[in-house]
PDB file of N, CA and C in Angstrom:
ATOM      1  N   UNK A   1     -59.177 -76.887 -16.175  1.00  0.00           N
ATOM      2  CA  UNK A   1     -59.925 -76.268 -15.100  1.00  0.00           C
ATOM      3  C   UNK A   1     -60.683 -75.082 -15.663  1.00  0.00           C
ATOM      4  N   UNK A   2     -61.751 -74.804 -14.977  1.00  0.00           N
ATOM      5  CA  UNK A   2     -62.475 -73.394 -15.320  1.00  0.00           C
ATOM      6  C   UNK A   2     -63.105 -72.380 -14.664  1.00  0.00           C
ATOM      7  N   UNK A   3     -63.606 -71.244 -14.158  1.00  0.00           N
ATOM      8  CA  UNK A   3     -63.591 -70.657 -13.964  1.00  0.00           C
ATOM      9  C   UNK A   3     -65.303 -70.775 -13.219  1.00  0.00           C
ATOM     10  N   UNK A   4     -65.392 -71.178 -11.865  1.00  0.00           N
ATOM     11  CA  UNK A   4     -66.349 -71.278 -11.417  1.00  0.00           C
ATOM     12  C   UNK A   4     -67.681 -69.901 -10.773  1.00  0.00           C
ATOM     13  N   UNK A   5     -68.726 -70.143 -11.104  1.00  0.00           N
ATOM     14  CA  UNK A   5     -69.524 -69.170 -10.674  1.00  0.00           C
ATOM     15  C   UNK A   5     -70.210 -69.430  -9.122  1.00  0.00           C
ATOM     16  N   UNK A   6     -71.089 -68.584  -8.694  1.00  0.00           N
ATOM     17  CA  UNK A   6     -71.126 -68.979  -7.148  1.00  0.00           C
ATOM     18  C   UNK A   6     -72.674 -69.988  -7.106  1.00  0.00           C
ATOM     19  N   UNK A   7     -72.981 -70.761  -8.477  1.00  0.00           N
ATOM     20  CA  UNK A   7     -73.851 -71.854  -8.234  1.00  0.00           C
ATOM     21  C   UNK A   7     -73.032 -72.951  -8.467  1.00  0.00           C
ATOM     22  N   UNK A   8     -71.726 -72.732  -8.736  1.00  0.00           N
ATOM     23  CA  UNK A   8     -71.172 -74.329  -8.608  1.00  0.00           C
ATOM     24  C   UNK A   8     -70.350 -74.863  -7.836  1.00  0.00           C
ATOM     25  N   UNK A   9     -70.557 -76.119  -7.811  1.00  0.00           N
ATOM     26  CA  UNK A   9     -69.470 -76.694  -6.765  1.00  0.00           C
ATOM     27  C   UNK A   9     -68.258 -76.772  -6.269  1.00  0.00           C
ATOM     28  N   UNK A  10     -67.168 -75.570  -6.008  1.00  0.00           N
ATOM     29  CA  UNK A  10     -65.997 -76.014  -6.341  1.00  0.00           C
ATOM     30  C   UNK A  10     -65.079 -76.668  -5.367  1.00  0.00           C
ATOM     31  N   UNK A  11     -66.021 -77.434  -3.960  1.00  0.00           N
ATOM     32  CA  UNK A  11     -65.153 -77.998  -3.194  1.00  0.00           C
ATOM     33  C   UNK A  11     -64.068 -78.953  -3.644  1.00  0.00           C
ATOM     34  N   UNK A  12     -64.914 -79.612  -4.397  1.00  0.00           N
ATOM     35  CA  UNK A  12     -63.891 -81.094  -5.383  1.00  0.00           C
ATOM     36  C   UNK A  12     -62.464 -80.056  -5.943  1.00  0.00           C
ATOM     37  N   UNK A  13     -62.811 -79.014  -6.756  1.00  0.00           N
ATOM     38  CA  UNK A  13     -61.865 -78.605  -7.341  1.00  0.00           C
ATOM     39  C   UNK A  13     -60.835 -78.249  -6.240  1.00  0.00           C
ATOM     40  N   UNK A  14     -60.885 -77.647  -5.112  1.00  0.00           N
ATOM     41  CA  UNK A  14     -60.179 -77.785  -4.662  1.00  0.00           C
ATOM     42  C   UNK A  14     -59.167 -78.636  -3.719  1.00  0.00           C
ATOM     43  N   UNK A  15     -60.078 -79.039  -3.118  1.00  0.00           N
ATOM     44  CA  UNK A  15     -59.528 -80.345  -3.127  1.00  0.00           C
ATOM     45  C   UNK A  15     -58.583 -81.616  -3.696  1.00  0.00           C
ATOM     46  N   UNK A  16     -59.284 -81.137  -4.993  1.00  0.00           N
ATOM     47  CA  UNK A  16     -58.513 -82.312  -5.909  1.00  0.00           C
ATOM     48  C   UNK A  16     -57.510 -81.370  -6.772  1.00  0.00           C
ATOM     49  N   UNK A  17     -57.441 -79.798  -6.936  1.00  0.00           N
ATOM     50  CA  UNK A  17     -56.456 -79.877  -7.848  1.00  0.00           C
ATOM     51  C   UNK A  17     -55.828 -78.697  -6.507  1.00  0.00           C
ATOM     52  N   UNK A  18     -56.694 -78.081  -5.511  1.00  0.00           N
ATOM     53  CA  UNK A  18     -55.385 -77.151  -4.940  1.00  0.00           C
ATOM     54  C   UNK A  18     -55.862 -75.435  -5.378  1.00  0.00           C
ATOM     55  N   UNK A  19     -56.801 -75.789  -6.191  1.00  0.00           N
ATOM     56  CA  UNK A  19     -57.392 -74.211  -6.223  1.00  0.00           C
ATOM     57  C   UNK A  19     -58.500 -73.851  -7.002  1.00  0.00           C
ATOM     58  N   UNK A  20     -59.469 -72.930  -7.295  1.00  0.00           N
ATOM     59  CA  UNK A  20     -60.384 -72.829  -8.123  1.00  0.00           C
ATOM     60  C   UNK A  20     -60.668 -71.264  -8.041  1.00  0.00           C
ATOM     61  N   UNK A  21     -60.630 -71.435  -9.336  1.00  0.00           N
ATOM     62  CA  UNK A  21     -61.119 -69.923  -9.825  1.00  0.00           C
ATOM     63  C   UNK A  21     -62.271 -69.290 -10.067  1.00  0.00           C
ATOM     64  N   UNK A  22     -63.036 -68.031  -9.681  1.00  0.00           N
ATOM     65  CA  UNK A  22     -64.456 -67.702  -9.439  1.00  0.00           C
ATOM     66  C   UNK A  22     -64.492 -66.633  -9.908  1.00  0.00           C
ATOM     67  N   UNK A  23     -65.347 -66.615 -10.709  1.00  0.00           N
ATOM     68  CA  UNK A  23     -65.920 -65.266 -11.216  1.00  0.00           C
ATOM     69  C   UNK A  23     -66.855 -64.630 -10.722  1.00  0.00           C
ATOM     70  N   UNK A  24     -66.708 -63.171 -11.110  1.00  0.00           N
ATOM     71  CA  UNK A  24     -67.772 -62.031 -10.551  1.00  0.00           C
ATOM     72  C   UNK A  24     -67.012 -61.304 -10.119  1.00  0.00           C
ATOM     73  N   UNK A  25     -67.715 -59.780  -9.381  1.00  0.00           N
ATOM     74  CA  UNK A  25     -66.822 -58.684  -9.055  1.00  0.00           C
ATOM     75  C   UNK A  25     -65.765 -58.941  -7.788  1.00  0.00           C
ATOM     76  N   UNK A  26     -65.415 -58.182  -7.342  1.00  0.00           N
ATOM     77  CA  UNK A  26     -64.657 -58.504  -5.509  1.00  0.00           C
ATOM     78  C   UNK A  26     -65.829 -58.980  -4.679  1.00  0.00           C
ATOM     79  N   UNK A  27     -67.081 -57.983  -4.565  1.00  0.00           N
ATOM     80  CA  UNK A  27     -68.116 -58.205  -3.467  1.00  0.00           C
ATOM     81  C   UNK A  27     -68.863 -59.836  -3.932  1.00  0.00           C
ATOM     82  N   UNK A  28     -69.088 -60.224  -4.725  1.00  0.00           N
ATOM     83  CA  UNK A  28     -69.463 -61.544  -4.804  1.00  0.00           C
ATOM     84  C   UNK A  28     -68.373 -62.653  -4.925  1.00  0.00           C
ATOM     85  N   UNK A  29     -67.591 -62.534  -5.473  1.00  0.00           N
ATOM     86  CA  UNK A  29     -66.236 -63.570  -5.555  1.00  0.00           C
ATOM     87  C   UNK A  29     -65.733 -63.992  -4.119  1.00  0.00           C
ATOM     88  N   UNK A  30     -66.144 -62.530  -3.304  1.00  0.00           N
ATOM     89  CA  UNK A  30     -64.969 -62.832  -1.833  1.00  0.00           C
ATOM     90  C   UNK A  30     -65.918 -63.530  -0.861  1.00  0.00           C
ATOM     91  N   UNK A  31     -67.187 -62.965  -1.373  1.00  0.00           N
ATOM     92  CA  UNK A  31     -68.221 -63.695  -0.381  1.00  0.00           C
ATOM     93  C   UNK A  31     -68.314 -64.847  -0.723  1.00  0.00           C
ATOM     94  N   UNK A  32     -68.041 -65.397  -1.863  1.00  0.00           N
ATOM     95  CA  UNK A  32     -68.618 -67.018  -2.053  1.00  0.00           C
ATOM     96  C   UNK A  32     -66.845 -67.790  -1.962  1.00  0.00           C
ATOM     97  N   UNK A  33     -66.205 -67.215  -1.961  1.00  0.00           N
ATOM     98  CA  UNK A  33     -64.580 -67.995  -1.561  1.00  0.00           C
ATOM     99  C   UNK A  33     -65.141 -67.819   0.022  1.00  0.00           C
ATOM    100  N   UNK A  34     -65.562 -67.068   0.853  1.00  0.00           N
ATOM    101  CA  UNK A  34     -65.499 -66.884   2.288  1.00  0.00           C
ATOM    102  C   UNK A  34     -66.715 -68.208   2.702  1.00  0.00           C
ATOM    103  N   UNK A  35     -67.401 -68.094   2.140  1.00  0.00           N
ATOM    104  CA  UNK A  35     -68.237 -69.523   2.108  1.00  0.00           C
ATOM    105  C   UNK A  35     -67.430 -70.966   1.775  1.00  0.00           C
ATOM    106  N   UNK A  36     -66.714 -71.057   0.842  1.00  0.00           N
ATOM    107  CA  UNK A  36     -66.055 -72.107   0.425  1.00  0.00           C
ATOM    108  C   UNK A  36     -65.065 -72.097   1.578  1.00  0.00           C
ATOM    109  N   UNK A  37     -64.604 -71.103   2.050  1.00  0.00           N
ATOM    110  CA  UNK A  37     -63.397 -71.530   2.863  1.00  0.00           C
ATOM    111  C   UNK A  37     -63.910 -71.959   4.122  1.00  0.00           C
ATOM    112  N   UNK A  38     -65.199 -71.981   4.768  1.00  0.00           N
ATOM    113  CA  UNK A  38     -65.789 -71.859   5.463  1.00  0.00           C
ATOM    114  C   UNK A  38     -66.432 -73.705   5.565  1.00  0.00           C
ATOM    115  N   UNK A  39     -66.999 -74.165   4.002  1.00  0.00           N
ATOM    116  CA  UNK A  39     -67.276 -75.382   4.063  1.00  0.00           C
ATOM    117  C   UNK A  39     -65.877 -76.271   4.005  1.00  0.00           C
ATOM    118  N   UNK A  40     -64.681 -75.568   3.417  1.00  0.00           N
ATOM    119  CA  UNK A  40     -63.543 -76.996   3.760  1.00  0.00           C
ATOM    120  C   UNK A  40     -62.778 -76.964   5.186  1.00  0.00           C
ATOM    121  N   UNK A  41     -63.642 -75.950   5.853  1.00  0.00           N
ATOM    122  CA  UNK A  41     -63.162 -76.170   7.362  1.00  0.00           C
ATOM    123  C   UNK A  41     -63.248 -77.587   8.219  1.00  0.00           C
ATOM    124  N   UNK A  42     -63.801 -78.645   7.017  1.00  0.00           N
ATOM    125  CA  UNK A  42     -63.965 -80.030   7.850  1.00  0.00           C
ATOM    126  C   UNK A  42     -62.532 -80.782   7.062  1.00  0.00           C
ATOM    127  N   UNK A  43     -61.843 -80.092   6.045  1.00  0.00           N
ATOM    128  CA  UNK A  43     -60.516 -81.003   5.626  1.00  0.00           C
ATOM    129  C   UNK A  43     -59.430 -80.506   6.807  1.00  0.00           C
ATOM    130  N   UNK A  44     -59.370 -81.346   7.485  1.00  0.00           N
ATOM    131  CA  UNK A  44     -57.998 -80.969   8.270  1.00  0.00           C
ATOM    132  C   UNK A  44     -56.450 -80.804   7.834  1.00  0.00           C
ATOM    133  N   UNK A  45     -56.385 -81.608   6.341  1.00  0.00           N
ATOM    134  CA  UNK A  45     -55.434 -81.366   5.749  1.00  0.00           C
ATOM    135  C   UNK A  45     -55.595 -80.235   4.485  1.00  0.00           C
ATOM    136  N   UNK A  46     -56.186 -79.111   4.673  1.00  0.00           N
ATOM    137  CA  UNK A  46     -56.791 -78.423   3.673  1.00  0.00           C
ATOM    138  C   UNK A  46     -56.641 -76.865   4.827  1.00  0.00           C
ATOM    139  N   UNK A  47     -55.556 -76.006   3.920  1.00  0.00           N
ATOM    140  CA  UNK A  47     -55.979 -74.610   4.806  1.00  0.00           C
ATOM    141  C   UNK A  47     -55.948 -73.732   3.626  1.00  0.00           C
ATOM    142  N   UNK A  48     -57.755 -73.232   3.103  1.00  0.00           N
ATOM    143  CA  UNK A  48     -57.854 -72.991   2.073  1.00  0.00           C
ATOM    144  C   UNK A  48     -57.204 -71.365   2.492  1.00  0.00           C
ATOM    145  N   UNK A  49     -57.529 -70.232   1.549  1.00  0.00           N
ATOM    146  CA  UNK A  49     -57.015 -69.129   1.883  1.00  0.00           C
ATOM    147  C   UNK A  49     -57.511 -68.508   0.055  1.00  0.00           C
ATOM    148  N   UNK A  50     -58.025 -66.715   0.396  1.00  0.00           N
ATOM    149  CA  UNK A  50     -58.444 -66.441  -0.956  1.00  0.00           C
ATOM    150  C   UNK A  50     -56.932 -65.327  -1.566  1.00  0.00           C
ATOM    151  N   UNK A  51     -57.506 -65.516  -2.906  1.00  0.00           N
ATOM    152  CA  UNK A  51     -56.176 -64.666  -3.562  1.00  0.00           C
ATOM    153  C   UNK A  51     -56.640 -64.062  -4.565  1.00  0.00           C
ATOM    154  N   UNK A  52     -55.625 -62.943  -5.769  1.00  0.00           N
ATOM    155  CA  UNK A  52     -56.122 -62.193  -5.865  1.00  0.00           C
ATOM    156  C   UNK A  52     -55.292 -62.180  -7.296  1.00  0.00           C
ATOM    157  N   UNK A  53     -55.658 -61.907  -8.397  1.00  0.00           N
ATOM    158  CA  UNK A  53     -54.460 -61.896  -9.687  1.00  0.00           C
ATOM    159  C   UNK A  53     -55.222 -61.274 -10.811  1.00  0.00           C
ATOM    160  N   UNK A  54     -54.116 -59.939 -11.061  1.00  0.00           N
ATOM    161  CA  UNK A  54     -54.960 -59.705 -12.094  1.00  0.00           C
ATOM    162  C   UNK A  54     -54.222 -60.762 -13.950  1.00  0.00           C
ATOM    163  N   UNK A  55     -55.072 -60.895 -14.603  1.00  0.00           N
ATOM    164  CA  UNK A  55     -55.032 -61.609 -15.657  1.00  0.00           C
ATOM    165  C   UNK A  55     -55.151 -61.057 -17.155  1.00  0.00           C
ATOM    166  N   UNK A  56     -54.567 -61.460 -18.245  1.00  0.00           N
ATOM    167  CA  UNK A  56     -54.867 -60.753 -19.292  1.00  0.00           C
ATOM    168  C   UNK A  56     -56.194 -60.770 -19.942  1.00  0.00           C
ATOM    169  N   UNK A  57     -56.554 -61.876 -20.034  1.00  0.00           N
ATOM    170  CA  UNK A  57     -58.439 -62.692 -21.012  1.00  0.00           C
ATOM    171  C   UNK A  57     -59.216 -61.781 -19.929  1.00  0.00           C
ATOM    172  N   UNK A  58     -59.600 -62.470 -18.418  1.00  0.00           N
ATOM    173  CA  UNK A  58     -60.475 -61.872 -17.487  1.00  0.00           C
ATOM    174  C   UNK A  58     -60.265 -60.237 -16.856  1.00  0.00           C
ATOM    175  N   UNK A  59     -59.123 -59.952 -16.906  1.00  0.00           N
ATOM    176  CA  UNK A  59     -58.880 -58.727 -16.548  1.00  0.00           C
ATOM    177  C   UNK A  59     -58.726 -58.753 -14.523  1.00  0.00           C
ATOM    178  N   UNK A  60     -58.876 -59.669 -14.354  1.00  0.00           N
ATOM    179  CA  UNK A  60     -58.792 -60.122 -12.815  1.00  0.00           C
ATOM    180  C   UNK A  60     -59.738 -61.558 -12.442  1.00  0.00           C
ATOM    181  N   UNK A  61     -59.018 -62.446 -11.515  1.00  0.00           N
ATOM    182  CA  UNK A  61     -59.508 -63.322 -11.062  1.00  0.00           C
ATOM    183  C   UNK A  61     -59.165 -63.329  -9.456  1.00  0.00           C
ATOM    184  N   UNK A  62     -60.630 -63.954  -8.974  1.00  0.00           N
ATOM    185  CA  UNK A  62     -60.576 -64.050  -7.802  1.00  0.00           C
ATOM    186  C   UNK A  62     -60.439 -65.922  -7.203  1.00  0.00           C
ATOM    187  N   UNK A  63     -59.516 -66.582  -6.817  1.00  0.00           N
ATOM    188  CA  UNK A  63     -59.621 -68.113  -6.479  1.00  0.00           C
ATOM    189  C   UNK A  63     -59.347 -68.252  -4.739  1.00  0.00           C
ATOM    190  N   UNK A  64     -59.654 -69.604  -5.066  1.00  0.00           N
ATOM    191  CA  UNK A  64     -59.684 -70.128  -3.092  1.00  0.00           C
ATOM    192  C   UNK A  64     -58.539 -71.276  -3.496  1.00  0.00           C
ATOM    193  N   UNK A  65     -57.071 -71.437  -2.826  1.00  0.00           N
ATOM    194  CA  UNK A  65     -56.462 -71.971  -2.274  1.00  0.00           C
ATOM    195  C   UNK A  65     -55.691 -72.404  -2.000  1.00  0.00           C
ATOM    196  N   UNK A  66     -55.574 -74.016  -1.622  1.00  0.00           N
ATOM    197  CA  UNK A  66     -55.009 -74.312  -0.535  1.00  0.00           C
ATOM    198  C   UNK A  66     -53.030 -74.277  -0.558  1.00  0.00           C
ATOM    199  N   UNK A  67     -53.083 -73.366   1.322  1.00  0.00           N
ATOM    200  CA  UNK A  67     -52.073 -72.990   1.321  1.00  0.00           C
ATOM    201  C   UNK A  67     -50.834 -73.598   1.437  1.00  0.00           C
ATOM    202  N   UNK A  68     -51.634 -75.170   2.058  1.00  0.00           N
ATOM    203  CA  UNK A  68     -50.820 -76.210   2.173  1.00  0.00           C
ATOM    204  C   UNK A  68     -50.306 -77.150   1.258  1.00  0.00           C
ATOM    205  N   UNK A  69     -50.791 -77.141  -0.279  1.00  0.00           N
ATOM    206  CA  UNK A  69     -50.232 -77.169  -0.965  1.00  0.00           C
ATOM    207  C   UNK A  69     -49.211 -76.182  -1.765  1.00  0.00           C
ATOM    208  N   UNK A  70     -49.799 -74.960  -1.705  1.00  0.00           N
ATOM    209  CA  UNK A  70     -48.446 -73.939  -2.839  1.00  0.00           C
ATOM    210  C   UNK A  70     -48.006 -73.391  -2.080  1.00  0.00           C
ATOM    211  N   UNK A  71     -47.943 -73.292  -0.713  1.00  0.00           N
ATOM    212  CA  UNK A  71     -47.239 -72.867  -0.023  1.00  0.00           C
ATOM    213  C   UNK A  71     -46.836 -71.419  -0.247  1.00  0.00           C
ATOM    214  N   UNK A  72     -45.077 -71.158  -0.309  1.00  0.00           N
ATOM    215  CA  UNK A  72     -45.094 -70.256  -0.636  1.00  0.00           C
ATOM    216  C   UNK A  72     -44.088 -70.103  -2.619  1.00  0.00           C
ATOM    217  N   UNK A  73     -45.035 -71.180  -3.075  1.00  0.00           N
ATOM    218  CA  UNK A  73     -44.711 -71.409  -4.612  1.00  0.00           C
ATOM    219  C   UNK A  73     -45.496 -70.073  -5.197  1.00  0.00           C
ATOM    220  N   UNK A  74     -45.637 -69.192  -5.335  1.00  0.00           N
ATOM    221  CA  UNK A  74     -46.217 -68.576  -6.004  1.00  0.00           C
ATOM    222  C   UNK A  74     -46.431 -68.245  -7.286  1.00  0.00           C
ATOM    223  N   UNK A  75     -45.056 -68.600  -7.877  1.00  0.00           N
ATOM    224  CA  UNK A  75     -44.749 -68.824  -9.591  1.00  0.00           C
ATOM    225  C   UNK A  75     -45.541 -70.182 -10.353  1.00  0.00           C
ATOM    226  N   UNK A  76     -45.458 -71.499  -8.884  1.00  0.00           N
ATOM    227  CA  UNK A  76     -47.032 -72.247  -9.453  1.00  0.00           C
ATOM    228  C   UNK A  76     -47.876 -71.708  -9.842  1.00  0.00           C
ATOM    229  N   UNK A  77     -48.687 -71.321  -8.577  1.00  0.00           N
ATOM    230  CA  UNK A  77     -49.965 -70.763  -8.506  1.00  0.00           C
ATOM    231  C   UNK A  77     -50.215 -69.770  -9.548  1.00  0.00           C
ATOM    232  N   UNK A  78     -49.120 -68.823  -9.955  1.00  0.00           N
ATOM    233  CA  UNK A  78     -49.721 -68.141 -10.815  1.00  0.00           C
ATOM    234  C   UNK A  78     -50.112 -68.174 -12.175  1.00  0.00           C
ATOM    235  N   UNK A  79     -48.543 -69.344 -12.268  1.00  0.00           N
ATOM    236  CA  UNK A  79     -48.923 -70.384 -13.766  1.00  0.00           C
ATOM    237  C   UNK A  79     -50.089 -70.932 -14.001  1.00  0.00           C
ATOM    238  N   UNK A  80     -51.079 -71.451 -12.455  1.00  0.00           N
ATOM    239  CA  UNK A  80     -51.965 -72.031 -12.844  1.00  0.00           C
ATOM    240  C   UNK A  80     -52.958 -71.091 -13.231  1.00  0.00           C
ATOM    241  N   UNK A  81     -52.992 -70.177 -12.533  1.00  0.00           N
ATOM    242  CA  UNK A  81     -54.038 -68.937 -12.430  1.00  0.00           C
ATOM    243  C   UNK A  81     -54.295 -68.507 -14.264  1.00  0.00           C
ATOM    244  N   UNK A  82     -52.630 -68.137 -14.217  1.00  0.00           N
ATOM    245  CA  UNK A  82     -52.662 -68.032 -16.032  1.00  0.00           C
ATOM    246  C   UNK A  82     -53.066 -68.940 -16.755  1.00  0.00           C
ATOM    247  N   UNK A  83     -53.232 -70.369 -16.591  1.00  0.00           N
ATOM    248  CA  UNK A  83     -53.585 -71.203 -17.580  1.00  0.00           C
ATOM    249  C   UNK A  83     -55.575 -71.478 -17.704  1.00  0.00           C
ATOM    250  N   UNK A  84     -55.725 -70.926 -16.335  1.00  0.00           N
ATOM    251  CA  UNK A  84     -57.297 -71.167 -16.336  1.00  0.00           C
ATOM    252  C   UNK A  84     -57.719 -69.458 -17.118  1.00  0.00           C
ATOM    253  N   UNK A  85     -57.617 -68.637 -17.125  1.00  0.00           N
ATOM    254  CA  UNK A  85     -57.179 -67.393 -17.975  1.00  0.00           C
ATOM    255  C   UNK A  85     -57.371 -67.898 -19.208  1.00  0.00           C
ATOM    256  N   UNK A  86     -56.404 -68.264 -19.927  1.00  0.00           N
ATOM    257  CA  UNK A  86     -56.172 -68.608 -21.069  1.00  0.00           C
ATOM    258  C   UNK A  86     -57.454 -69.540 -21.334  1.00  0.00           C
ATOM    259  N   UNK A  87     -57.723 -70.707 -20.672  1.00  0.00           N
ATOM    260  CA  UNK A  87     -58.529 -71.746 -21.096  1.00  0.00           C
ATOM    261  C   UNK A  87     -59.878 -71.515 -21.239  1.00  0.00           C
ATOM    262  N   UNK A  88     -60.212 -69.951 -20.703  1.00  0.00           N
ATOM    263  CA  UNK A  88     -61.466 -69.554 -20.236  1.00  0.00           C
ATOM    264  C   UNK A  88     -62.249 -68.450 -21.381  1.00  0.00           C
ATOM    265  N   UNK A  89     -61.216 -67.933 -22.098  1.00  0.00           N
ATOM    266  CA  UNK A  89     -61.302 -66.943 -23.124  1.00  0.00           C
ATOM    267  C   UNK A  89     -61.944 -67.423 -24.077  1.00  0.00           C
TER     268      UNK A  89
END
């Protein structure tokens, strides 16, 4: 996975893996997750939600999602968070 900017697509990513990671500061990251969360308002099985982690490579990442998959796994999510980190450096 990688680390999406706000010209790319990352509905698929979430969708298909459960989260996607976006770069840029807070004021652009939150606005384009608030958009994304906004277009998977047509998955009914999809309740995206934004989050917040800081990282060692990026120094912080901002991603969109879904809550209905990690629930309240958070040691997933953050593994994953760390591995797109790592993969991105």
């Amino acid at each position: 996975m990688k680390i999406y900017g706000n010209r790319n697509n990352i509905y698929d990513a979430v969708v298909q893996h459960g989260v996607a990671a976006i770069e840029g500061s807070k004021t652009s990251a939150v606005e384009y997750a608030n958009r994304i969360i906004k277009c998977l308002s047509v998955y009914a099985e999809i309740a995206p939600s934004i989050g917040y982690k800081n990282v060692t490579n990026q120094g912080y990442l901002y991603y969109v999602y879904d809550t209905n998959r990690f629930g309240d796994c958070h040691t997933t999510l953050a593994t994953i968070i760390r591995k797109i980190d790592e993969r991105n450096f």
